[in-house]
C-alpha atoms as a PDB file:
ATOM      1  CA  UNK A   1     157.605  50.572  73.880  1.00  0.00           C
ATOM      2  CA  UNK A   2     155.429  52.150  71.959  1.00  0.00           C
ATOM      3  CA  UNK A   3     156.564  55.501  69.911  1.00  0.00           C
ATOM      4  CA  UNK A   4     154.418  58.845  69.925  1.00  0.00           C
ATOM      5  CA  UNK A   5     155.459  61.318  67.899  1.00  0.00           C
ATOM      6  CA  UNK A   6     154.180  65.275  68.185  1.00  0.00           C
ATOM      7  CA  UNK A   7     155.457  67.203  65.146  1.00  0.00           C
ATOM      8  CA  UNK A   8     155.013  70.811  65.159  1.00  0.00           C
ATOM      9  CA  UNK A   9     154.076  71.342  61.305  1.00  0.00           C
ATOM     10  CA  UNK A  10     152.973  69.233  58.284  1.00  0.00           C
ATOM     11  CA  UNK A  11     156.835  69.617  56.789  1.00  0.00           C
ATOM     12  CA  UNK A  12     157.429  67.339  59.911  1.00  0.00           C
ATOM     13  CA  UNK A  13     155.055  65.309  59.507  1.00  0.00           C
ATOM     14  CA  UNK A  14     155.065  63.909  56.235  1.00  0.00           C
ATOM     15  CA  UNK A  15     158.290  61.981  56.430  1.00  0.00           C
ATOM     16  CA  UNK A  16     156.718  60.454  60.295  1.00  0.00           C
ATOM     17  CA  UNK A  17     154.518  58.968  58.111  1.00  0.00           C
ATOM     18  CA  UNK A  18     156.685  57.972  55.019  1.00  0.00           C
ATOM     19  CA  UNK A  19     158.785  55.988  57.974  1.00  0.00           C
ATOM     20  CA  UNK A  20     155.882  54.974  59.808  1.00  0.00           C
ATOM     21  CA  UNK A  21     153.178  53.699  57.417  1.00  0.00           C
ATOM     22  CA  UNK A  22     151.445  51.787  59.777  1.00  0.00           C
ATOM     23  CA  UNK A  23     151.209  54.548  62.527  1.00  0.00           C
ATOM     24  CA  UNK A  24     147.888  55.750  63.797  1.00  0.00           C
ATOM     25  CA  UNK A  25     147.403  59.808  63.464  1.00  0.00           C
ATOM     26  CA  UNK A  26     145.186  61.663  65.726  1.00  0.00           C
ATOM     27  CA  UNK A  27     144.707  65.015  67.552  1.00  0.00           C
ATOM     28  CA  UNK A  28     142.473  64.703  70.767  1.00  0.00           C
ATOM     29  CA  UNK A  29     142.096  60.899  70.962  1.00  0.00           C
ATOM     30  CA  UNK A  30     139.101  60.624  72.346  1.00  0.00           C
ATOM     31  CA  UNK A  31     138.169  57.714  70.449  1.00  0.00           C
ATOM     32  CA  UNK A  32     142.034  56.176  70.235  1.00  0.00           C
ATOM     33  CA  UNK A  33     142.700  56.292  73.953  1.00  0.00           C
ATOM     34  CA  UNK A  34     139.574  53.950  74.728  1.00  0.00           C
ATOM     35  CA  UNK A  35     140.680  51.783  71.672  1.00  0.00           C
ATOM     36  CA  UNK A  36     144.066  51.382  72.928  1.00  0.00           C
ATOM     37  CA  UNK A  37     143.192  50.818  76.804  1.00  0.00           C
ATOM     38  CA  UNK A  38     141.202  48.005  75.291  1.00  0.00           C
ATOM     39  CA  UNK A  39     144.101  46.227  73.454  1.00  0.00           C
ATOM     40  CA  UNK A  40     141.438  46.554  70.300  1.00  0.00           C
ATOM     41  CA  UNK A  41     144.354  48.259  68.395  1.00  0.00           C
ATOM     42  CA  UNK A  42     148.061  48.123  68.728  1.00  0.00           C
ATOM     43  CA  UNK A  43     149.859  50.462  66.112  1.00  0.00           C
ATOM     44  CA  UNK A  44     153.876  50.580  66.012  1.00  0.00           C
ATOM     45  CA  UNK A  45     153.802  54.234  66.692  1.00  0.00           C
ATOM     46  CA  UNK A  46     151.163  57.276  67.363  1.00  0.00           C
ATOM     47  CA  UNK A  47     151.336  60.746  65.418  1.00  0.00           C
ATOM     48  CA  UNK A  48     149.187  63.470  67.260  1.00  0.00           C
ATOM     49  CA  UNK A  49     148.483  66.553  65.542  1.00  0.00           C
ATOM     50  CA  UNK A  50     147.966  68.286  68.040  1.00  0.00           C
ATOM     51  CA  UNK A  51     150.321  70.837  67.815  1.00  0.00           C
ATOM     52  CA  UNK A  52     150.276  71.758  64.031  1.00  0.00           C
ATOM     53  CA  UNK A  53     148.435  75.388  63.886  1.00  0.00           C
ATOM     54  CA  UNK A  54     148.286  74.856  60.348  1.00  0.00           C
ATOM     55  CA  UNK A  55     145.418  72.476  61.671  1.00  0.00           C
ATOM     56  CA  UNK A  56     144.196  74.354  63.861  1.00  0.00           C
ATOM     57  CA  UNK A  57     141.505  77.260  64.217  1.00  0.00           C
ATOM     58  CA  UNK A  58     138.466  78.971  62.084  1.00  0.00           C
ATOM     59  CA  UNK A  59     138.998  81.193  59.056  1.00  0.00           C
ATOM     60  CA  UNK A  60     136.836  83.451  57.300  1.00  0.00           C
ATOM     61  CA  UNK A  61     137.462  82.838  53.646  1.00  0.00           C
ATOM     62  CA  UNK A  62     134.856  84.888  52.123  1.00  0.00           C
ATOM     63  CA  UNK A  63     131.466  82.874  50.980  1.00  0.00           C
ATOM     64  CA  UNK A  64     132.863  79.862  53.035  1.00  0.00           C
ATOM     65  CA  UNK A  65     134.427  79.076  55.827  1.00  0.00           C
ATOM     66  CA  UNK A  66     137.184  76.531  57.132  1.00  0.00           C
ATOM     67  CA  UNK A  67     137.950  74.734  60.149  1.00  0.00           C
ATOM     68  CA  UNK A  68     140.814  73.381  60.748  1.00  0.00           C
ATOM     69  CA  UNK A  69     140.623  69.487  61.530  1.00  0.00           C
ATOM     70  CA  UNK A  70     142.615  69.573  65.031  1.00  0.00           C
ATOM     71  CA  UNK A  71     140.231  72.242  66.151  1.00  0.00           C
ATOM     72  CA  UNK A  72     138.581  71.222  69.580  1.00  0.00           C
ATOM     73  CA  UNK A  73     134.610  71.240  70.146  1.00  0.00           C
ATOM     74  CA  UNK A  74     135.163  73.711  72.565  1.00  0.00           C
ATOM     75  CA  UNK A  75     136.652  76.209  70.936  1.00  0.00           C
ATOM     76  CA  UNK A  76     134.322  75.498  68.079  1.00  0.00           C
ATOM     77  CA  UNK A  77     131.516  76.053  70.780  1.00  0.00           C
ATOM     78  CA  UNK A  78     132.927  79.575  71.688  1.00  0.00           C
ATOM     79  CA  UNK A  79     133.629  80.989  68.206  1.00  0.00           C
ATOM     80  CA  UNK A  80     131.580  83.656  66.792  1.00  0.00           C
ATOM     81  CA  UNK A  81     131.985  82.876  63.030  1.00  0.00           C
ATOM     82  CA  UNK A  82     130.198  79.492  63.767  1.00  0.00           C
ATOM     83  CA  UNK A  83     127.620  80.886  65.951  1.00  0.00           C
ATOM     84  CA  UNK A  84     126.516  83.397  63.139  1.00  0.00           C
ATOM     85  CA  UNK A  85     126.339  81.293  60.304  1.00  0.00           C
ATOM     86  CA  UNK A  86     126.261  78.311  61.670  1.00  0.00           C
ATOM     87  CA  UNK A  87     124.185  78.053  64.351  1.00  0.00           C
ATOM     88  CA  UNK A  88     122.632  74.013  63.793  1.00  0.00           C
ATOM     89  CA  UNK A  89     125.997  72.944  64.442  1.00  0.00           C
ATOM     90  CA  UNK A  90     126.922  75.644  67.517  1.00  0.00           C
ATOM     91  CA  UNK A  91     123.461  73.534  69.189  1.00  0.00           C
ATOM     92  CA  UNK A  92     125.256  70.074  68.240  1.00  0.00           C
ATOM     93  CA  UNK A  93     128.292  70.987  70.144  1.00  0.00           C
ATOM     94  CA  UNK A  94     126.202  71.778  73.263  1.00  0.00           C
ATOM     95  CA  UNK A  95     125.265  68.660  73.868  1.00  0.00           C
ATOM     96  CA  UNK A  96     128.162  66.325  72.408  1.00  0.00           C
ATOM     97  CA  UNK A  97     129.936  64.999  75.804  1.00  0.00           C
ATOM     98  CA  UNK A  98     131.178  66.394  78.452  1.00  0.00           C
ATOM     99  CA  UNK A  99     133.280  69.538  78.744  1.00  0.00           C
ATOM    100  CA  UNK A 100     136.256  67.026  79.034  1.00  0.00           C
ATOM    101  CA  UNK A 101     135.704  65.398  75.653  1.00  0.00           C
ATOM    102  CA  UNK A 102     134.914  68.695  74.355  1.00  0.00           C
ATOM    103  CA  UNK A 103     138.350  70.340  75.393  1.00  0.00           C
ATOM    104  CA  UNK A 104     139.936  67.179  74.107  1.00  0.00           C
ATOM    105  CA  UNK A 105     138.040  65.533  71.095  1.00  0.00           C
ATOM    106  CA  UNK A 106     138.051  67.710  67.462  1.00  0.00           C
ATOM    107  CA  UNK A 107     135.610  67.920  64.607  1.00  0.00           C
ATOM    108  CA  UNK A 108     138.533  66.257  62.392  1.00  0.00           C
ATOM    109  CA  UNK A 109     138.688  63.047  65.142  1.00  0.00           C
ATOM    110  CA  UNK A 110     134.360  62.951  64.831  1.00  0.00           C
ATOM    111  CA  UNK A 111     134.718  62.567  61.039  1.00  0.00           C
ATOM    112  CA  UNK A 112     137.585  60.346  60.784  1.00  0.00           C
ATOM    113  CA  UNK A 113     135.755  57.773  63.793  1.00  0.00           C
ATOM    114  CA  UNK A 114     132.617  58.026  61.337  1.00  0.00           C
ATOM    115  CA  UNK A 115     130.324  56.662  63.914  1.00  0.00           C
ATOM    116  CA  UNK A 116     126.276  57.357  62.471  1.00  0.00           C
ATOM    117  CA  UNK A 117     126.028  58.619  66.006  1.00  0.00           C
ATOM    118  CA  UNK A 118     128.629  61.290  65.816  1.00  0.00           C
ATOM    119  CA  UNK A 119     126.972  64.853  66.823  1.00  0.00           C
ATOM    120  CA  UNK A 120     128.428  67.003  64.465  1.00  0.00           C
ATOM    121  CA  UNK A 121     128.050  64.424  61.428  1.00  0.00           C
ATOM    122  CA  UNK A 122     124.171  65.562  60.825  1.00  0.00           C
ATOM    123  CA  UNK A 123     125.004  69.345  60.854  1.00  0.00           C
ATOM    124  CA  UNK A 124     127.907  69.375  58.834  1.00  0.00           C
ATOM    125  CA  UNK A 125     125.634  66.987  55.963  1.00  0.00           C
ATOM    126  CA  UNK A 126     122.917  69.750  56.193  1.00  0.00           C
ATOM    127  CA  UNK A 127     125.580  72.859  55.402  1.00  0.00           C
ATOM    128  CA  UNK A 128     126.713  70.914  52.537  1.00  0.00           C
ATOM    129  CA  UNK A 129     130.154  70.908  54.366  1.00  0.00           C
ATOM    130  CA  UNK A 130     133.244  69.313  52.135  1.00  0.00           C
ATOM    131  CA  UNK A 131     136.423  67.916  53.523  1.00  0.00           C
ATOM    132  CA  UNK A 132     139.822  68.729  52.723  1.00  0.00           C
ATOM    133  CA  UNK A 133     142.061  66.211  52.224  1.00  0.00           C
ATOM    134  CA  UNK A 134     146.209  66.397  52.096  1.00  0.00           C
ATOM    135  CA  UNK A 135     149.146  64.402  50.868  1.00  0.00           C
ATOM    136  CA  UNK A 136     152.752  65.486  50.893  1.00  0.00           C
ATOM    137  CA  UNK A 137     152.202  66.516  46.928  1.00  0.00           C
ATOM    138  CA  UNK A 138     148.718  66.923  46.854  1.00  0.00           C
ATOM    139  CA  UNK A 139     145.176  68.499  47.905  1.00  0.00           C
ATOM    140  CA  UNK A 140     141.397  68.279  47.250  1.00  0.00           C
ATOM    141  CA  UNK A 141     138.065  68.491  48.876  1.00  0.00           C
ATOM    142  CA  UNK A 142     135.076  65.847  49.117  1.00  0.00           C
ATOM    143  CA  UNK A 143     131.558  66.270  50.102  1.00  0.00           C
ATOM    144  CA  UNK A 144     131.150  64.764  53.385  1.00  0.00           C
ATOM    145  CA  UNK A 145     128.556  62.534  52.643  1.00  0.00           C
ATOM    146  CA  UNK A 146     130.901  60.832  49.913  1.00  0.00           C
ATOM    147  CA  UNK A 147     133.607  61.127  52.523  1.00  0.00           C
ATOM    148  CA  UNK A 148     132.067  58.928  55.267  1.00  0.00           C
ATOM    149  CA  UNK A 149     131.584  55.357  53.694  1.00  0.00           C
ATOM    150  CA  UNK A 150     130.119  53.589  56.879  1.00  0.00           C
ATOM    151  CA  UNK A 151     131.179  53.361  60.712  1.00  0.00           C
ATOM    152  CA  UNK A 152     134.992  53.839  61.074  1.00  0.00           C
ATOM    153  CA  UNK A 153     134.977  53.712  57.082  1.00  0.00           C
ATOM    154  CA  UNK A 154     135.966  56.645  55.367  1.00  0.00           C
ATOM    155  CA  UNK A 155     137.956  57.344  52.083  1.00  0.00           C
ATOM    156  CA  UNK A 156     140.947  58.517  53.823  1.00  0.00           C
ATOM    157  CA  UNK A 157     143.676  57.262  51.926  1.00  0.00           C
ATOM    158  CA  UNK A 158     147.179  55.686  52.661  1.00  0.00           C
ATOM    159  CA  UNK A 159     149.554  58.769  52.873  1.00  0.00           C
ATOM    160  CA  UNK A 160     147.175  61.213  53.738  1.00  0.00           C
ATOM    161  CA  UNK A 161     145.382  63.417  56.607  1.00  0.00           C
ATOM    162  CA  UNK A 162     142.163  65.315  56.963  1.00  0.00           C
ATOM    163  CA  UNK A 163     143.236  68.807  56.802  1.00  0.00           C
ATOM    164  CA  UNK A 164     139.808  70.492  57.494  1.00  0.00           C
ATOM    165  CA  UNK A 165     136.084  71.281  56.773  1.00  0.00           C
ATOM    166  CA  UNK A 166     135.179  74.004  54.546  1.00  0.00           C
ATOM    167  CA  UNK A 167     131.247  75.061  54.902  1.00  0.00           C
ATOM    168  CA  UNK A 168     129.546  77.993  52.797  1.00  0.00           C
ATOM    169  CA  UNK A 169     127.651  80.693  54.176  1.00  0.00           C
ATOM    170  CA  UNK A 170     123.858  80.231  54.069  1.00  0.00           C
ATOM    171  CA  UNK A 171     122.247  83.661  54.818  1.00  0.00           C
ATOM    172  CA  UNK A 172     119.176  82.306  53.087  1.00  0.00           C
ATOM    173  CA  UNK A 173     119.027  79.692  55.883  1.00  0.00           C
ATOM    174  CA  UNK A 174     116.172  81.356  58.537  1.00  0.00           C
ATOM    175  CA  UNK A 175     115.427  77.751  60.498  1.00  0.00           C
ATOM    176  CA  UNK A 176     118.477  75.940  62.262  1.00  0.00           C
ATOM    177  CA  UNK A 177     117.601  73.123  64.498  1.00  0.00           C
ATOM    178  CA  UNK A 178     119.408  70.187  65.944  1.00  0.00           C
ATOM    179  CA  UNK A 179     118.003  67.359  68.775  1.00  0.00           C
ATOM    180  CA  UNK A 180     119.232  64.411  70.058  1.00  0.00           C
ATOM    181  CA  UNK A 181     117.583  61.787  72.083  1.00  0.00           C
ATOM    182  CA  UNK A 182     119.293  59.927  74.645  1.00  0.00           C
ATOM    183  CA  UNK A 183     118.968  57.377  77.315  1.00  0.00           C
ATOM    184  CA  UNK A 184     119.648  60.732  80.012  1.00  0.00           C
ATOM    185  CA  UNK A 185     119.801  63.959  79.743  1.00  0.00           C
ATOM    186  CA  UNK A 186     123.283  64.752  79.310  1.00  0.00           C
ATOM    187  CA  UNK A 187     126.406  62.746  78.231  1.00  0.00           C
ATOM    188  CA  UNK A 188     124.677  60.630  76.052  1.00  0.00           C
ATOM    189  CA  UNK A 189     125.170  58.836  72.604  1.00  0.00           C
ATOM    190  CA  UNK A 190     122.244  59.849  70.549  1.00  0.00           C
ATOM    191  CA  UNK A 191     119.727  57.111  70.420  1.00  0.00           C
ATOM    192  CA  UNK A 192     118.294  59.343  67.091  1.00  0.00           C
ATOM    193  CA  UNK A 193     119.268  62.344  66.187  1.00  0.00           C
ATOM    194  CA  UNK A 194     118.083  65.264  63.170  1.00  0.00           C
ATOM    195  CA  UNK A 195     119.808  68.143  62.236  1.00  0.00           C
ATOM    196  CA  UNK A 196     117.926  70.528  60.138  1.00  0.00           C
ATOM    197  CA  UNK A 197     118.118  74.052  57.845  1.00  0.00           C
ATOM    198  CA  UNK A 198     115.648  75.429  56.835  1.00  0.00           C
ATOM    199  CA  UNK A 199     114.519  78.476  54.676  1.00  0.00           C
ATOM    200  CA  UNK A 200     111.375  80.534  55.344  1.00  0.00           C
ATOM    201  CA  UNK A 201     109.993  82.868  52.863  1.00  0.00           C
ATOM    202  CA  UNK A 202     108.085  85.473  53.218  1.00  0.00           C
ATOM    203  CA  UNK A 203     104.835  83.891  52.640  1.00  0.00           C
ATOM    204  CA  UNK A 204     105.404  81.431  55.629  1.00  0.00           C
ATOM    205  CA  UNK A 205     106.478  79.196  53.287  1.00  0.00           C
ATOM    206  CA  UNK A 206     109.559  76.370  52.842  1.00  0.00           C
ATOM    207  CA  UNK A 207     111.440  77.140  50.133  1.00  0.00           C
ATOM    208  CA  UNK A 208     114.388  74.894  50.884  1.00  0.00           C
ATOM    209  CA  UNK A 209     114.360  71.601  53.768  1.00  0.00           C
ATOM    210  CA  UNK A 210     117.877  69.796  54.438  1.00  0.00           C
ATOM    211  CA  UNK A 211     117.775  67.290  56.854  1.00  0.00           C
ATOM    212  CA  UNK A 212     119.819  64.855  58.711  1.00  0.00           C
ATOM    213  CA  UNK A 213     119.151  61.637  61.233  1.00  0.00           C
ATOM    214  CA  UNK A 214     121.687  60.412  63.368  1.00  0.00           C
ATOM    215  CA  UNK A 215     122.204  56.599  64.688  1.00  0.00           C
ATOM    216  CA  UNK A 216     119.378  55.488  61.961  1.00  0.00           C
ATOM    217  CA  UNK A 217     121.409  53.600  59.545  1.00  0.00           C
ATOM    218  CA  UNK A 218     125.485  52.853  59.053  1.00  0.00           C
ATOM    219  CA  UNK A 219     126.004  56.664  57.844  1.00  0.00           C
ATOM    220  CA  UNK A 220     124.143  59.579  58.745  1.00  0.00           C
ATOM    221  CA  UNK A 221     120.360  59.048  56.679  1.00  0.00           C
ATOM    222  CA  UNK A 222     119.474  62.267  54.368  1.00  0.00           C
ATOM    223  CA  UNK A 223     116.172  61.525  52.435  1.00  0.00           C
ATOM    224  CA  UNK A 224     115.254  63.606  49.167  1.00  0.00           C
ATOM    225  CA  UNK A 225     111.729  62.697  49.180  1.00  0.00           C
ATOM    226  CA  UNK A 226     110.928  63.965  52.963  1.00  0.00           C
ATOM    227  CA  UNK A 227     113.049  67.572  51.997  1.00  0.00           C
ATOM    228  CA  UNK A 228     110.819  67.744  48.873  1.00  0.00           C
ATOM    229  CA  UNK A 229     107.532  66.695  51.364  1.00  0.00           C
ATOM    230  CA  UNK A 230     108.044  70.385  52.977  1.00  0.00           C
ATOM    231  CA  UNK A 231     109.426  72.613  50.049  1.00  0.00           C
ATOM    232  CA  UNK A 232     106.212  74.436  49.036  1.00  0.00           C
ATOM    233  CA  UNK A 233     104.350  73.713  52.136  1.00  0.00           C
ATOM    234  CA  UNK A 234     103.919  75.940  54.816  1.00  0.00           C
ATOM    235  CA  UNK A 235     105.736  74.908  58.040  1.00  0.00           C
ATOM    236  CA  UNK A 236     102.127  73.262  59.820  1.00  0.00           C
ATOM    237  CA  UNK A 237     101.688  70.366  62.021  1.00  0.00           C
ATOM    238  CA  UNK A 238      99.884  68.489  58.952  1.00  0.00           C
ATOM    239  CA  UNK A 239     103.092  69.191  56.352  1.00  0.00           C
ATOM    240  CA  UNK A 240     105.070  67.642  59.763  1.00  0.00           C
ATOM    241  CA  UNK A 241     103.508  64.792  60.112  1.00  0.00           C
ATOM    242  CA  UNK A 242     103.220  63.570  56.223  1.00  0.00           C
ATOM    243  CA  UNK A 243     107.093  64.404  56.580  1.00  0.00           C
ATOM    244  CA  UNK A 244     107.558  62.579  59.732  1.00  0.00           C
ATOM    245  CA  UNK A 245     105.772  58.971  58.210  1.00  0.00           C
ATOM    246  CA  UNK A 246     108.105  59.421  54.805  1.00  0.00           C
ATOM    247  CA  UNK A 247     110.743  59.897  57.584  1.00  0.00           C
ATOM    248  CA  UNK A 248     110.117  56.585  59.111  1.00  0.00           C
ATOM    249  CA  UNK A 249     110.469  54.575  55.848  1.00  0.00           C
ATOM    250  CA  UNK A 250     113.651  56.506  55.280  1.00  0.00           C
ATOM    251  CA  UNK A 251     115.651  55.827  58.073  1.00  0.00           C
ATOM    252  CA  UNK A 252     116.824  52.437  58.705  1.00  0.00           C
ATOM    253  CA  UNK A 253     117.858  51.633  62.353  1.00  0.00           C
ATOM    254  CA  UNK A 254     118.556  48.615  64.010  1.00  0.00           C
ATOM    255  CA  UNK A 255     118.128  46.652  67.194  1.00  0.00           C
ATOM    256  CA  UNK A 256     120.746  47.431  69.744  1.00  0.00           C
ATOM    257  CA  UNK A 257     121.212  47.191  73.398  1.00  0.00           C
ATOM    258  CA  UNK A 258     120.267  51.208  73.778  1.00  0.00           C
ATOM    259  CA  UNK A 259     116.966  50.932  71.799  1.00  0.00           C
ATOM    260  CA  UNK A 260     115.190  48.930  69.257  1.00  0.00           C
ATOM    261  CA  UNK A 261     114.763  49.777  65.774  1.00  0.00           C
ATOM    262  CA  UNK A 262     110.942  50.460  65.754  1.00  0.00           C
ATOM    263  CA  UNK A 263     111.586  52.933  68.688  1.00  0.00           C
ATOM    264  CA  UNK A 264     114.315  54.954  66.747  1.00  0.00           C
ATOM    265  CA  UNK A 265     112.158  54.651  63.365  1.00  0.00           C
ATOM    266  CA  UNK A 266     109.089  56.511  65.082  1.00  0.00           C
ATOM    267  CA  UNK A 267     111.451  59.001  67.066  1.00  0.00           C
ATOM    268  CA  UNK A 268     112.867  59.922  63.250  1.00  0.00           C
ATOM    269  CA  UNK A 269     109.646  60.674  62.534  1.00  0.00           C
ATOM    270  CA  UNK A 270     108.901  62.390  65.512  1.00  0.00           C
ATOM    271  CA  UNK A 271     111.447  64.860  65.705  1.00  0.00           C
ATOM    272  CA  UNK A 272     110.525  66.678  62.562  1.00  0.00           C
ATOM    273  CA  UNK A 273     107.240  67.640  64.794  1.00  0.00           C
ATOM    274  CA  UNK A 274     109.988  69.734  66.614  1.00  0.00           C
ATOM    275  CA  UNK A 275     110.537  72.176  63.733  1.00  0.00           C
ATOM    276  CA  UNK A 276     107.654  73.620  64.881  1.00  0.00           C
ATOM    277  CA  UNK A 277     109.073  74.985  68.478  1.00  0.00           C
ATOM    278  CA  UNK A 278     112.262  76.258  66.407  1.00  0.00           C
ATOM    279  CA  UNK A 279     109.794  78.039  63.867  1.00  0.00           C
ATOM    280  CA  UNK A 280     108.535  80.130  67.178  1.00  0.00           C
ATOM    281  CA  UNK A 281     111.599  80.816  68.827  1.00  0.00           C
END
């Protein structure tokens, strides 16, 4: 039998894990509980998080904000701190799952699984977001994008958790968008996705261009050249689609048995055409 242990703070949970090295930690499961019915992993014992507050909730710090790595989708969804400042990532929650893996799954449990198709993964690389990670003795905070190493890769280390995400205001940020194509219209793994921020000046023009692809390579694709293809432009069809064909040479998808990698590569492209209905809104 199996253990599964629940501890109700982090001074509880350290020695689980001293005792338990080869234990696998989680909060909602979402991912785990599939794993597991599968017989693809079989850990000596389970430590959820789910009921350590410390873990748990949004803060307000000032210039940046956290979230704590046990916090659910859901609640995420319904918070007004994210909505204000954050809104690319409030329209990546809309559309991740169902309400059931929303009330269950966490932003902590989509960074640790590190799948390129992960919802909130483009956002959170477009809001510069960092990642705080803990030991027993010790603390400190990575960029995601150095974080995430590949799918299920990460540089989580022996000994320690994901604690949370910190993410800095961007007032300066006028243009949030995030899409997703899937094989339906709802409860679907992205097939490509693009998460993008965006700042407008007054002269129509883009002073600043982060973007994001989902499900286009092993991590989440960001490409310098295509941000720099906008900056300085205004935000026109033509700027688009000279961004959109240095898109397609960015990304690089492969052949699965949801799409094929030429479909994804032009739907990378095509997406950035999009900026132009969030520009009107």
């Amino acid at each position: 039998m199996r253990k599964v242990f629940l501890p109700q703070n982090l001074e509880a949970l350290w020695p689980l894990m001293a005792e338990f090295p080869g234990a696998l930690i989680y909060a909602g499961g979402t991912d785990l509980l599939v794993k597991l019915r599968l017989r693809l992993v079989d850990p000596p014992a389970l430590i959820c998080l789910e009921r350590i507050e410390e873990l748990k909730g949004v803060k307000d710090q000032g210039e940046e904000v956290f979230i704590g790595a046990a916090t659910t989708h859901s609640v995420l969804l319904g918070d007004p701190l994210i909505k204000m400042h954050f809104p690319v990532l409030t329209q990546a929650l809309k559309v991740l799952g169902s309400p059931l893996v929303r009330n269950m799954g966490t932003i902590g449990g989509n960074l640790i699984t590190a799948s390129p198709a992960g919802d909130t993964l483009p956002p959170l690389y477009v809001l510069g977001a960092e990642v705080e990670l803990r030991t027993k003795n010790n603390r400190c905070r990575l960029p995601v994008q150095d974080f995430i190493r590949g799918p299920g890769n990460t540089l989580l280390a022996p000994g320690e958790i994901l604690t949370g995400v910190r993410i800095r205001k961007h007032p300066e940020i006028n243009i949030h968008h995030f899409e997703k194509v899937g094989q339906r219209k709802a409860l679907a793994i992205a097939l490509v996705s693009l998460a993008a921020a965006l700042q407008i000046g007054g002269d129509g023009r883009v002073q600043k261009a982060r973007l994001a692809w989902g499900s286009v390579g092993p991590t989440v694709v960001t490409s310098r050249e295509v941000e720099a293809a906008l900056e300085g432009n205004p935000l026109s069809l033509d700027a688009l689609e000279k961004a959109a064909t240095l898109a397609r040479f960015a990304v690089s998808p492969i052949d699965d048995v949801r799409a094929c990698a030429d479909y994804r590569r032009r739907v990378a492209g095509n997406l950035l055409l999009r900026l132009l209905l969030s520009q009107n809104q």
